[in-house]
PDB file of N, CA and C in Angstrom:
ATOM      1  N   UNK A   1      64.387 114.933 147.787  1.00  0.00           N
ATOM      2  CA  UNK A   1      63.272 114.719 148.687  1.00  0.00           C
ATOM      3  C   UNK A   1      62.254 113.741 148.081  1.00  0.00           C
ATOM      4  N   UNK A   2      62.134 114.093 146.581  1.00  0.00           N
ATOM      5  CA  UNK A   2      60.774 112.879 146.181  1.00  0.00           C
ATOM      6  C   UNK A   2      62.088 111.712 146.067  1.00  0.00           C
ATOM      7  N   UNK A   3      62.974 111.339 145.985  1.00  0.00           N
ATOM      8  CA  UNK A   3      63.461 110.143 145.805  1.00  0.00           C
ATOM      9  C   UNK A   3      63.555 109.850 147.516  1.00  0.00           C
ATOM     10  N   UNK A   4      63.555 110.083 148.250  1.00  0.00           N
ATOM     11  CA  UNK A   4      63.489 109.822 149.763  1.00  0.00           C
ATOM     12  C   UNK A   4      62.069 109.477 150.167  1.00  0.00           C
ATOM     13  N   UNK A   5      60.637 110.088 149.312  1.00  0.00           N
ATOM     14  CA  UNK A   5      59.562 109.820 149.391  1.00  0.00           C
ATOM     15  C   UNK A   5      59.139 108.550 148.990  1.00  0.00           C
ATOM     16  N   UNK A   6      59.694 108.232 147.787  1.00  0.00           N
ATOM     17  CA  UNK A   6      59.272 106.813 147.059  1.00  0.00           C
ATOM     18  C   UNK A   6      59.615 105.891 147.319  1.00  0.00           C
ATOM     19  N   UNK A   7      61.469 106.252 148.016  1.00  0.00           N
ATOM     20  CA  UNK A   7      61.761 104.871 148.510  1.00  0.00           C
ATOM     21  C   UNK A   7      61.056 104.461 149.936  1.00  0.00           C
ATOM     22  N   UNK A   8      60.837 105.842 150.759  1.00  0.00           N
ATOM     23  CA  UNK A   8      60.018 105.273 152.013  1.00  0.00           C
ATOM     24  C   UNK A   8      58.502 103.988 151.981  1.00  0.00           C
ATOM     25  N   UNK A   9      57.750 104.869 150.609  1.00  0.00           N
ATOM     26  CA  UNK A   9      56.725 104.460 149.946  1.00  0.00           C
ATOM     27  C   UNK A   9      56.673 103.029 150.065  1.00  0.00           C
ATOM     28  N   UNK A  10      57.895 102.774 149.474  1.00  0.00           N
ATOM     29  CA  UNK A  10      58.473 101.688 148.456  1.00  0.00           C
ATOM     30  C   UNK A  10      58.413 100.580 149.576  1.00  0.00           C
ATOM     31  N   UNK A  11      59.145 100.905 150.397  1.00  0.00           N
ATOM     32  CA  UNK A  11      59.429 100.067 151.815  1.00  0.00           C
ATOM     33  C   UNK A  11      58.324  99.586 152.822  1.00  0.00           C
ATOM     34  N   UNK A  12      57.311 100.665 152.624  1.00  0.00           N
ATOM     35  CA  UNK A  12      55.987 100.526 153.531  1.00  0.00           C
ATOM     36  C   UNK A  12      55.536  98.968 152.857  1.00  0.00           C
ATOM     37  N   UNK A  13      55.289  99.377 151.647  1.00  0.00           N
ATOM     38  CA  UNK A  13      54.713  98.868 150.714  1.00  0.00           C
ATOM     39  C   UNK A  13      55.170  97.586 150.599  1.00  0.00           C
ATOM     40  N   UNK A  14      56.211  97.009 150.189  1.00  0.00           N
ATOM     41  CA  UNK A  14      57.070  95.843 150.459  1.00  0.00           C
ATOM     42  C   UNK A  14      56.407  95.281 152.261  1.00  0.00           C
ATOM     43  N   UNK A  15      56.752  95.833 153.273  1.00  0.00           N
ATOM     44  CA  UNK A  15      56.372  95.323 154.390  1.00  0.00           C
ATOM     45  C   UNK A  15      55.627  94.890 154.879  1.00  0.00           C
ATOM     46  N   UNK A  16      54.498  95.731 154.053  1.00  0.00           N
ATOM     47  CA  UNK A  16      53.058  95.280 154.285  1.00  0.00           C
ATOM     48  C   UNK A  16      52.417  94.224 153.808  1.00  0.00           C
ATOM     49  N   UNK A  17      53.227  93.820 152.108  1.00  0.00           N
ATOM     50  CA  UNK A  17      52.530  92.239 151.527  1.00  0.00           C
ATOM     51  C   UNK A  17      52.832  91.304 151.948  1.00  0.00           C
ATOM     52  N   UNK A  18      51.688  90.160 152.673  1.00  0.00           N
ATOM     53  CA  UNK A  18      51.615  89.533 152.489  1.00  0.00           C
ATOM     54  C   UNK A  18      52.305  88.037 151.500  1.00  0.00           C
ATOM     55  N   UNK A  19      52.923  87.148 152.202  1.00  0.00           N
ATOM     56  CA  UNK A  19      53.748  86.031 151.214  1.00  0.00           C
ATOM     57  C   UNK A  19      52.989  85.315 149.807  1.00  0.00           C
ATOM     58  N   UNK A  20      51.725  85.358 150.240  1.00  0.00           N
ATOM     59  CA  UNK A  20      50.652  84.895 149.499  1.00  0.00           C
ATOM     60  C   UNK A  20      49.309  85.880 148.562  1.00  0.00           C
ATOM     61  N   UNK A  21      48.746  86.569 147.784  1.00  0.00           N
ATOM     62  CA  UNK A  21      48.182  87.108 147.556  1.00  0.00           C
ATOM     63  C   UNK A  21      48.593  88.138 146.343  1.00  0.00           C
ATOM     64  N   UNK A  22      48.440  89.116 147.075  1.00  0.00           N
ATOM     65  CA  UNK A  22      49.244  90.027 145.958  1.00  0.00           C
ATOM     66  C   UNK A  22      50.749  90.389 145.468  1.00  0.00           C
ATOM     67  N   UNK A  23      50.993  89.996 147.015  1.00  0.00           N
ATOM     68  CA  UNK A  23      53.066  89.810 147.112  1.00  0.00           C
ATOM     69  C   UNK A  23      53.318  88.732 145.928  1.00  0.00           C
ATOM     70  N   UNK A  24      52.574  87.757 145.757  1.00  0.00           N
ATOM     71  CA  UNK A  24      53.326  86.748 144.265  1.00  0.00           C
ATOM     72  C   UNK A  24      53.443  87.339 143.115  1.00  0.00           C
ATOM     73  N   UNK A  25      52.812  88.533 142.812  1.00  0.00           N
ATOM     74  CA  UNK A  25      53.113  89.825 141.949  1.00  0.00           C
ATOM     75  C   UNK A  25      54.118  90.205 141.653  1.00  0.00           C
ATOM     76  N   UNK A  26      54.914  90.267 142.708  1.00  0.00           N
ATOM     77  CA  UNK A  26      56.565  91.174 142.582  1.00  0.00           C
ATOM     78  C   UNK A  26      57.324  90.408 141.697  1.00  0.00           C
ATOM     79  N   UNK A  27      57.902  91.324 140.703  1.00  0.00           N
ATOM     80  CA  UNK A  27      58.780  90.213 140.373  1.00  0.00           C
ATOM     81  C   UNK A  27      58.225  90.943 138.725  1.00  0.00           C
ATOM     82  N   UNK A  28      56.707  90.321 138.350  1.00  0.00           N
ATOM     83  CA  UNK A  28      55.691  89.955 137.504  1.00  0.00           C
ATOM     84  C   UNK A  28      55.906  91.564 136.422  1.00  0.00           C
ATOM     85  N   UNK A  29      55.623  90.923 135.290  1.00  0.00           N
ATOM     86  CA  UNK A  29      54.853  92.457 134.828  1.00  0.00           C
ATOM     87  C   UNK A  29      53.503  92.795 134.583  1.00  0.00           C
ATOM     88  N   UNK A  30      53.034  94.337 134.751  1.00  0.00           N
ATOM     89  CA  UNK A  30      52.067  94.616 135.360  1.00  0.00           C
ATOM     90  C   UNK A  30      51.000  94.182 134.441  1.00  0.00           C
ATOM     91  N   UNK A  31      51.534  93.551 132.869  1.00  0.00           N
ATOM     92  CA  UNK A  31      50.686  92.801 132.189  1.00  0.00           C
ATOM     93  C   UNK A  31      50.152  91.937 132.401  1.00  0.00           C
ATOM     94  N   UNK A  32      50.502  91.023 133.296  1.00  0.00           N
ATOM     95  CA  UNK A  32      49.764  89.523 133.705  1.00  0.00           C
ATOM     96  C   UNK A  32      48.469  89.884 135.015  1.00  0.00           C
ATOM     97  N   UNK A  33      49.096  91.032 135.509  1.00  0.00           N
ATOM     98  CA  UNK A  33      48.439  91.617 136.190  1.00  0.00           C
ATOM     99  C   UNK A  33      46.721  91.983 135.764  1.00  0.00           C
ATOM    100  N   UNK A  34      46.794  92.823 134.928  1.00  0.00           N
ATOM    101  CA  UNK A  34      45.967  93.030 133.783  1.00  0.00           C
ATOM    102  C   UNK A  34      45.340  92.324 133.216  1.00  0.00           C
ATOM    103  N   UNK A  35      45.820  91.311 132.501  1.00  0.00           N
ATOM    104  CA  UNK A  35      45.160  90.160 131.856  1.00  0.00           C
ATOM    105  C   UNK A  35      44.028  88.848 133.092  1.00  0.00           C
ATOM    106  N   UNK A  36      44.521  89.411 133.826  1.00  0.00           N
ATOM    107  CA  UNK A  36      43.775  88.476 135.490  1.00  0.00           C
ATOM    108  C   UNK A  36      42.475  89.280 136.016  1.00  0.00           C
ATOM    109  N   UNK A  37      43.047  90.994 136.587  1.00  0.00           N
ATOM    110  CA  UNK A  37      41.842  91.872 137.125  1.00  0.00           C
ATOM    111  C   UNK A  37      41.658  92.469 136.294  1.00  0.00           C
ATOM    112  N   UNK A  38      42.279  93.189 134.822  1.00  0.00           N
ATOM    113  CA  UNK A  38      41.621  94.153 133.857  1.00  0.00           C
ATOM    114  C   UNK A  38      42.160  94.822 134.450  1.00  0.00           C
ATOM    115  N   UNK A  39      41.906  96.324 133.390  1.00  0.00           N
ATOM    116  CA  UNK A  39      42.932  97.458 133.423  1.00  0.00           C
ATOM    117  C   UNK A  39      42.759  98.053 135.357  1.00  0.00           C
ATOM    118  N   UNK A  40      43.629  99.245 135.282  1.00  0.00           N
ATOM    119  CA  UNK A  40      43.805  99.620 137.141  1.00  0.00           C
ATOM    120  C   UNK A  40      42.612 100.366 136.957  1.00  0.00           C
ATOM    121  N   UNK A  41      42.115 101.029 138.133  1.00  0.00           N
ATOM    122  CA  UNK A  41      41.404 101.829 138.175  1.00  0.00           C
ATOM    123  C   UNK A  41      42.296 103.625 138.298  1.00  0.00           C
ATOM    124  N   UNK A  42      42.960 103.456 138.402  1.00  0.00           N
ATOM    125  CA  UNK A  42      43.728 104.483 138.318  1.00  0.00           C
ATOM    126  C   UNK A  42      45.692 104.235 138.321  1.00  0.00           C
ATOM    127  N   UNK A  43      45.977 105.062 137.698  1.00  0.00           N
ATOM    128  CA  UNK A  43      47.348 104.984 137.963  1.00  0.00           C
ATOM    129  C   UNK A  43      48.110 106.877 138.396  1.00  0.00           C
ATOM    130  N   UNK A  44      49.102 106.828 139.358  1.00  0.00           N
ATOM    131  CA  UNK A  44      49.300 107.963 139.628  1.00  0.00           C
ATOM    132  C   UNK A  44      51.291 107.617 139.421  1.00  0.00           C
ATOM    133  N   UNK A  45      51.399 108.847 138.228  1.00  0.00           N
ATOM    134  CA  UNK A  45      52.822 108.648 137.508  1.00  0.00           C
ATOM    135  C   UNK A  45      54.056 109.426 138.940  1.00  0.00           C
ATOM    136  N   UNK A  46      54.922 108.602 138.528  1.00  0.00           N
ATOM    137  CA  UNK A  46      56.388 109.641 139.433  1.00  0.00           C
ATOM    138  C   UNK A  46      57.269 109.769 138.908  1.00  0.00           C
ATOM    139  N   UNK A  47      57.583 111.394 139.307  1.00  0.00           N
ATOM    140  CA  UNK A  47      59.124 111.766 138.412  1.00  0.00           C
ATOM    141  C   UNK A  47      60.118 110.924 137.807  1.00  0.00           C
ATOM    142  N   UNK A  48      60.301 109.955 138.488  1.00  0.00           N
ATOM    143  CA  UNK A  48      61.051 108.651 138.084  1.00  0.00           C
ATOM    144  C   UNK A  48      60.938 108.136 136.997  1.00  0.00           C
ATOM    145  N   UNK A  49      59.491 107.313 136.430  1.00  0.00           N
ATOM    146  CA  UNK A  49      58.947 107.477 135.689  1.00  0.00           C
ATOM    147  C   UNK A  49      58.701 105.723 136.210  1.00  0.00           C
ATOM    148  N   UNK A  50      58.234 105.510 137.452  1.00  0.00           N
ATOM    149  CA  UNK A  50      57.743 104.740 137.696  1.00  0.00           C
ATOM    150  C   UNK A  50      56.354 105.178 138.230  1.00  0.00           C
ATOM    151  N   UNK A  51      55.196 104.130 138.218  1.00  0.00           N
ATOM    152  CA  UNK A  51      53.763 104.549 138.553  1.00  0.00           C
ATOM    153  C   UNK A  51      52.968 103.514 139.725  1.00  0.00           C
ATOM    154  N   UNK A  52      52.164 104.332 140.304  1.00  0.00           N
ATOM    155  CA  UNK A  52      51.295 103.489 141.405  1.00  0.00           C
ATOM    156  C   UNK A  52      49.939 102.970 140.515  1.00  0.00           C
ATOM    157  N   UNK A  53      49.746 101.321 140.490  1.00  0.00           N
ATOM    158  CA  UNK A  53      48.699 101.349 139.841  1.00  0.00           C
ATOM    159  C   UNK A  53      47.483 100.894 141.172  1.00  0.00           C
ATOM    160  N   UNK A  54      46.316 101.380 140.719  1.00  0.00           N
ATOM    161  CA  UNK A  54      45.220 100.787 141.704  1.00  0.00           C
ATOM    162  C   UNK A  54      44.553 100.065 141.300  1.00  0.00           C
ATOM    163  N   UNK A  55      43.940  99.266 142.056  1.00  0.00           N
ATOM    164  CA  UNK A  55      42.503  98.386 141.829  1.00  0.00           C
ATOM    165  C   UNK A  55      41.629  98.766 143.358  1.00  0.00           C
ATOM    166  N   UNK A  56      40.311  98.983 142.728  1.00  0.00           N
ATOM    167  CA  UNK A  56      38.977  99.798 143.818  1.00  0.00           C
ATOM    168  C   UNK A  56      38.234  98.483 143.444  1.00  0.00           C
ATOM    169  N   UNK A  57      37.667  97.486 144.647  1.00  0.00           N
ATOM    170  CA  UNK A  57      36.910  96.514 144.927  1.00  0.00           C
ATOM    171  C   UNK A  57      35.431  97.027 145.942  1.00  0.00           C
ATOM    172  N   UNK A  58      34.605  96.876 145.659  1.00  0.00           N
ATOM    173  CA  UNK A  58      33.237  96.704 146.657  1.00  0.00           C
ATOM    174  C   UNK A  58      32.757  95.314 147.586  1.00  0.00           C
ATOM    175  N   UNK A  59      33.467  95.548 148.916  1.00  0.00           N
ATOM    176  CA  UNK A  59      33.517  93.925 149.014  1.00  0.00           C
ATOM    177  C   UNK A  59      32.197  93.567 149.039  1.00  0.00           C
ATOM    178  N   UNK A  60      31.276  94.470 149.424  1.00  0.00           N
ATOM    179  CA  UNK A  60      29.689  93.833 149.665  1.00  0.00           C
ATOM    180  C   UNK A  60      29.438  93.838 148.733  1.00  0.00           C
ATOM    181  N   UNK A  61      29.274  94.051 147.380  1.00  0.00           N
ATOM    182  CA  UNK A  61      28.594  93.825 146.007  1.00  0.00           C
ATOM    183  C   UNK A  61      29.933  92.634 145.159  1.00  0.00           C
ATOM    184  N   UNK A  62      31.355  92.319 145.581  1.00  0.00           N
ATOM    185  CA  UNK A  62      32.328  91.757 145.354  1.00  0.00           C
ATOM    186  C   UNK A  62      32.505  92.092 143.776  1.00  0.00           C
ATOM    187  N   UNK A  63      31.810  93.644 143.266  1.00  0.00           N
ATOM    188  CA  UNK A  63      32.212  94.186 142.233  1.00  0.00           C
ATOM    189  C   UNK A  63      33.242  94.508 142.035  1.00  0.00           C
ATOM    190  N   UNK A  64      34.233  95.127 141.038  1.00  0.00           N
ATOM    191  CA  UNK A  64      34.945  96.273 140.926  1.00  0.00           C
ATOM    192  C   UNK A  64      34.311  97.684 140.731  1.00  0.00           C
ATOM    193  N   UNK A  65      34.751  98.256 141.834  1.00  0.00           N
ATOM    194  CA  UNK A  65      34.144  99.718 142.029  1.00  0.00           C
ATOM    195  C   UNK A  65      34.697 100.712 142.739  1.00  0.00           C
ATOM    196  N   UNK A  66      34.911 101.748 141.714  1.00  0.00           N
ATOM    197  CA  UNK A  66      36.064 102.542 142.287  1.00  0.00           C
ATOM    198  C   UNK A  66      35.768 103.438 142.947  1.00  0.00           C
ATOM    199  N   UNK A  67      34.672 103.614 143.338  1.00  0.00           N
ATOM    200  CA  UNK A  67      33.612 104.524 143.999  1.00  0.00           C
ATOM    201  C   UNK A  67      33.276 104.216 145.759  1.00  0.00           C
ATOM    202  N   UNK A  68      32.842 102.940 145.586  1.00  0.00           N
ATOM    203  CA  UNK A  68      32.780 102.401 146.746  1.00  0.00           C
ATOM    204  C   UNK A  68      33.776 101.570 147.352  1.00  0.00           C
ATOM    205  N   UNK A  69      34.487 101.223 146.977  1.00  0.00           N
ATOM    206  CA  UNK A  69      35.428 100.241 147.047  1.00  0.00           C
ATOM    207  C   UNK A  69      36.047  99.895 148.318  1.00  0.00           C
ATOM    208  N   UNK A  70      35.784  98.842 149.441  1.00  0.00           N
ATOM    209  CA  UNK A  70      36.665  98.778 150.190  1.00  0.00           C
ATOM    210  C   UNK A  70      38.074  98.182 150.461  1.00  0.00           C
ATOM    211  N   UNK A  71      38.105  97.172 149.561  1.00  0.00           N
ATOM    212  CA  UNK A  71      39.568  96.710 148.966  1.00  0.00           C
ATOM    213  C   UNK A  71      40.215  97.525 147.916  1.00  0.00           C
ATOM    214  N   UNK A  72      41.616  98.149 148.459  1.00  0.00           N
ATOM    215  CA  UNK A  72      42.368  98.857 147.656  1.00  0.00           C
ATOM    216  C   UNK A  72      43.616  97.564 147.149  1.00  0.00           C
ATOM    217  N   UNK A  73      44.026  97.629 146.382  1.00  0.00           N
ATOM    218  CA  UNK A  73      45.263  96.999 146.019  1.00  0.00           C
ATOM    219  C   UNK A  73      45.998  98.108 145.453  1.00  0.00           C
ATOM    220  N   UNK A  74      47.146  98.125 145.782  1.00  0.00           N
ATOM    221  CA  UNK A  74      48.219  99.494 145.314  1.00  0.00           C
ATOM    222  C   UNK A  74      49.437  98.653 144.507  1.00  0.00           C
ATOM    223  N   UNK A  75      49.847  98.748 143.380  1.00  0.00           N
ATOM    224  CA  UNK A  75      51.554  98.336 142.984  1.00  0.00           C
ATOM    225  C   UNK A  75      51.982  99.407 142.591  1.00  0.00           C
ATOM    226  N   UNK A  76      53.522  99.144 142.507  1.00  0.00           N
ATOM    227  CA  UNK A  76      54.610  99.873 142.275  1.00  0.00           C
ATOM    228  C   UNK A  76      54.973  99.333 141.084  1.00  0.00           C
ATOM    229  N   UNK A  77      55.066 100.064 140.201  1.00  0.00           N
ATOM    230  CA  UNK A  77      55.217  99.358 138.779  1.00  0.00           C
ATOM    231  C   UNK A  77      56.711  99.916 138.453  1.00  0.00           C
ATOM    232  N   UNK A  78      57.616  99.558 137.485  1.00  0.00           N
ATOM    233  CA  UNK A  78      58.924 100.706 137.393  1.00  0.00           C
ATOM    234  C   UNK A  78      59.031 100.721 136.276  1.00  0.00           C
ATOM    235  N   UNK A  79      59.891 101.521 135.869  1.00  0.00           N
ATOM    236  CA  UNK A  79      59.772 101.888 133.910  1.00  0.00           C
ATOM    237  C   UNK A  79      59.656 100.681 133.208  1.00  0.00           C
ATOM    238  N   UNK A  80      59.810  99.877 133.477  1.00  0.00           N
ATOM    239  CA  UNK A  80      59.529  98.849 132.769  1.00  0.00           C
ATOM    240  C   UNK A  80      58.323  98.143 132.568  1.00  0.00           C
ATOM    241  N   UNK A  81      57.410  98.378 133.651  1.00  0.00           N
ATOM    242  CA  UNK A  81      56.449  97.513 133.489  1.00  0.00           C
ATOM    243  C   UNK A  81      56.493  96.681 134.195  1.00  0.00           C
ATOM    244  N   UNK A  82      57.441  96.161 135.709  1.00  0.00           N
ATOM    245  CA  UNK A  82      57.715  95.062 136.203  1.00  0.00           C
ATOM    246  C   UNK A  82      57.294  95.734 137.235  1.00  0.00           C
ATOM    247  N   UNK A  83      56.131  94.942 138.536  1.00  0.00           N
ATOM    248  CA  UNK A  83      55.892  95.293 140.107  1.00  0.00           C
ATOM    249  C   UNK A  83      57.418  95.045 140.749  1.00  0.00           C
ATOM    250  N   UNK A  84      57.504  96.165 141.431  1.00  0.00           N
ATOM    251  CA  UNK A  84      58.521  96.296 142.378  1.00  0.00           C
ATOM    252  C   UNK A  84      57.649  96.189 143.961  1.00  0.00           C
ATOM    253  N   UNK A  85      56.638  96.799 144.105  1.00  0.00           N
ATOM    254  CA  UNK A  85      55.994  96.276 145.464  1.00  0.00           C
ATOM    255  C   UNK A  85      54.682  96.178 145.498  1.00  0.00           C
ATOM    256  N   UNK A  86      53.955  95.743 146.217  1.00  0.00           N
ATOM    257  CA  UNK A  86      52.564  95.774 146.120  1.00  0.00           C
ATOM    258  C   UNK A  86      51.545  95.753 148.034  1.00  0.00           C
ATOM    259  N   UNK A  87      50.533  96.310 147.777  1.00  0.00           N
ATOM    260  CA  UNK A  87      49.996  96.488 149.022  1.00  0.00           C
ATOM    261  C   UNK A  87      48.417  96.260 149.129  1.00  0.00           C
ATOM    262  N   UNK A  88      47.913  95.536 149.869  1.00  0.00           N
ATOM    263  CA  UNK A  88      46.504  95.647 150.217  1.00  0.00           C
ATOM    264  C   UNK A  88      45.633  95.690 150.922  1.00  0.00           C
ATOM    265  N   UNK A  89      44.694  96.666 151.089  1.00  0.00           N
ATOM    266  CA  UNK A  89      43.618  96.864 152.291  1.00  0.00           C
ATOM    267  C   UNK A  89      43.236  95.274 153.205  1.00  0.00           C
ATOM    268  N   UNK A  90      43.233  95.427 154.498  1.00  0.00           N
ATOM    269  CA  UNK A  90      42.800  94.254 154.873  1.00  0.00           C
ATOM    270  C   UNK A  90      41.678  93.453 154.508  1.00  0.00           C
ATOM    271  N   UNK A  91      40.558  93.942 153.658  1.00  0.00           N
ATOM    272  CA  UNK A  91      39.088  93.592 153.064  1.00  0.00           C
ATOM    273  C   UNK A  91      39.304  92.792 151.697  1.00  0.00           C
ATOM    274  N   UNK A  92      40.556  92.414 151.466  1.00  0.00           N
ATOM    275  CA  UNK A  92      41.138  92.089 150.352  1.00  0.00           C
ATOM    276  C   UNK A  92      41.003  90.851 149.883  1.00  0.00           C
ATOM    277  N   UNK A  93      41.165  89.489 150.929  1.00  0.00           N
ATOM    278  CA  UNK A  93      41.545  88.358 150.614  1.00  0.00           C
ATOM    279  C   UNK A  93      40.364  87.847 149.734  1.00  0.00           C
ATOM    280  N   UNK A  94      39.182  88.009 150.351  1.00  0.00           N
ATOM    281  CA  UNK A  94      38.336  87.391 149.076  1.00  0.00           C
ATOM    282  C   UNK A  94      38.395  87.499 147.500  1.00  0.00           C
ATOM    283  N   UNK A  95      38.443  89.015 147.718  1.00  0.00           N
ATOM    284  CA  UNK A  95      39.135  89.641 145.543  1.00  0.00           C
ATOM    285  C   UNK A  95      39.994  88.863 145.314  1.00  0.00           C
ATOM    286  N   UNK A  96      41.134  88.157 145.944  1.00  0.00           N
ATOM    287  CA  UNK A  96      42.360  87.655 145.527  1.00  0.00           C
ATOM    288  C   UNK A  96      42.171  86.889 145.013  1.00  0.00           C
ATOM    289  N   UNK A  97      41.437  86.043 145.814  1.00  0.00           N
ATOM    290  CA  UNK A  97      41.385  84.131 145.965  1.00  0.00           C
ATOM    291  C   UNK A  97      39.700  84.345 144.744  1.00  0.00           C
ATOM    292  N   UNK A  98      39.326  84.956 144.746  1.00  0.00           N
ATOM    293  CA  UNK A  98      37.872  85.134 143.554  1.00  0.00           C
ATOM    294  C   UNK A  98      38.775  85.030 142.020  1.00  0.00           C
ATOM    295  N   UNK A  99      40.132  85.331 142.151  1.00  0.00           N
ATOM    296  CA  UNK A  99      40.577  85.778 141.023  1.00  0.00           C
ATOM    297  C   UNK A  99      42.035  84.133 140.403  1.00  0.00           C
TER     298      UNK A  99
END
């Protein structure tokens, strides 16, 4: 059942990026990632032993803020360290292109 969960996950997630933005990610490891926005604001681990990492944006202050944040960015990272998918709130494009 959780491997039926992640791959659904997995698929949303893929469908939803964008060709340009955060979709040029895939592929990447989640280090370059890092070295661009700084560490996630959270990461949530799966049995697998692959993890969801986040980034929490404030678009009206165009802080990082995990509190207020209306741009979410979500990846799929896999044991390795390599994005397998990535996803982002529609409030997003400015964080991208800022970065």
């Amino acid at each position: 059942m959780r491997n039926l969960v992640v791959l659904i996950v997995s698929v949303l997630l893929f469908a939803c990026a964008s060709p340009s933005g955060v979709a040029q990610w895939q592929g990447k490891p989640l280090n370059q990632v890092v070295a661009q926005y700084g560490v996630p604001h959270g990461f949530h681990k799966m049995d697998d032993g692959s993890r969801f990492a986040e980034y929490y944006y404030d678009t009206k202050t165009q802080q990082l803020d995990p509190v207020n944040g209306q741009c979410t960015i979500t990846l799929l990272v896999n044991k390795q360290g390599i994005i397998e998918a990535t996803h982002k709130s529609k409030d997003c494009e400015q964080q991208i292109a800022a970065h």
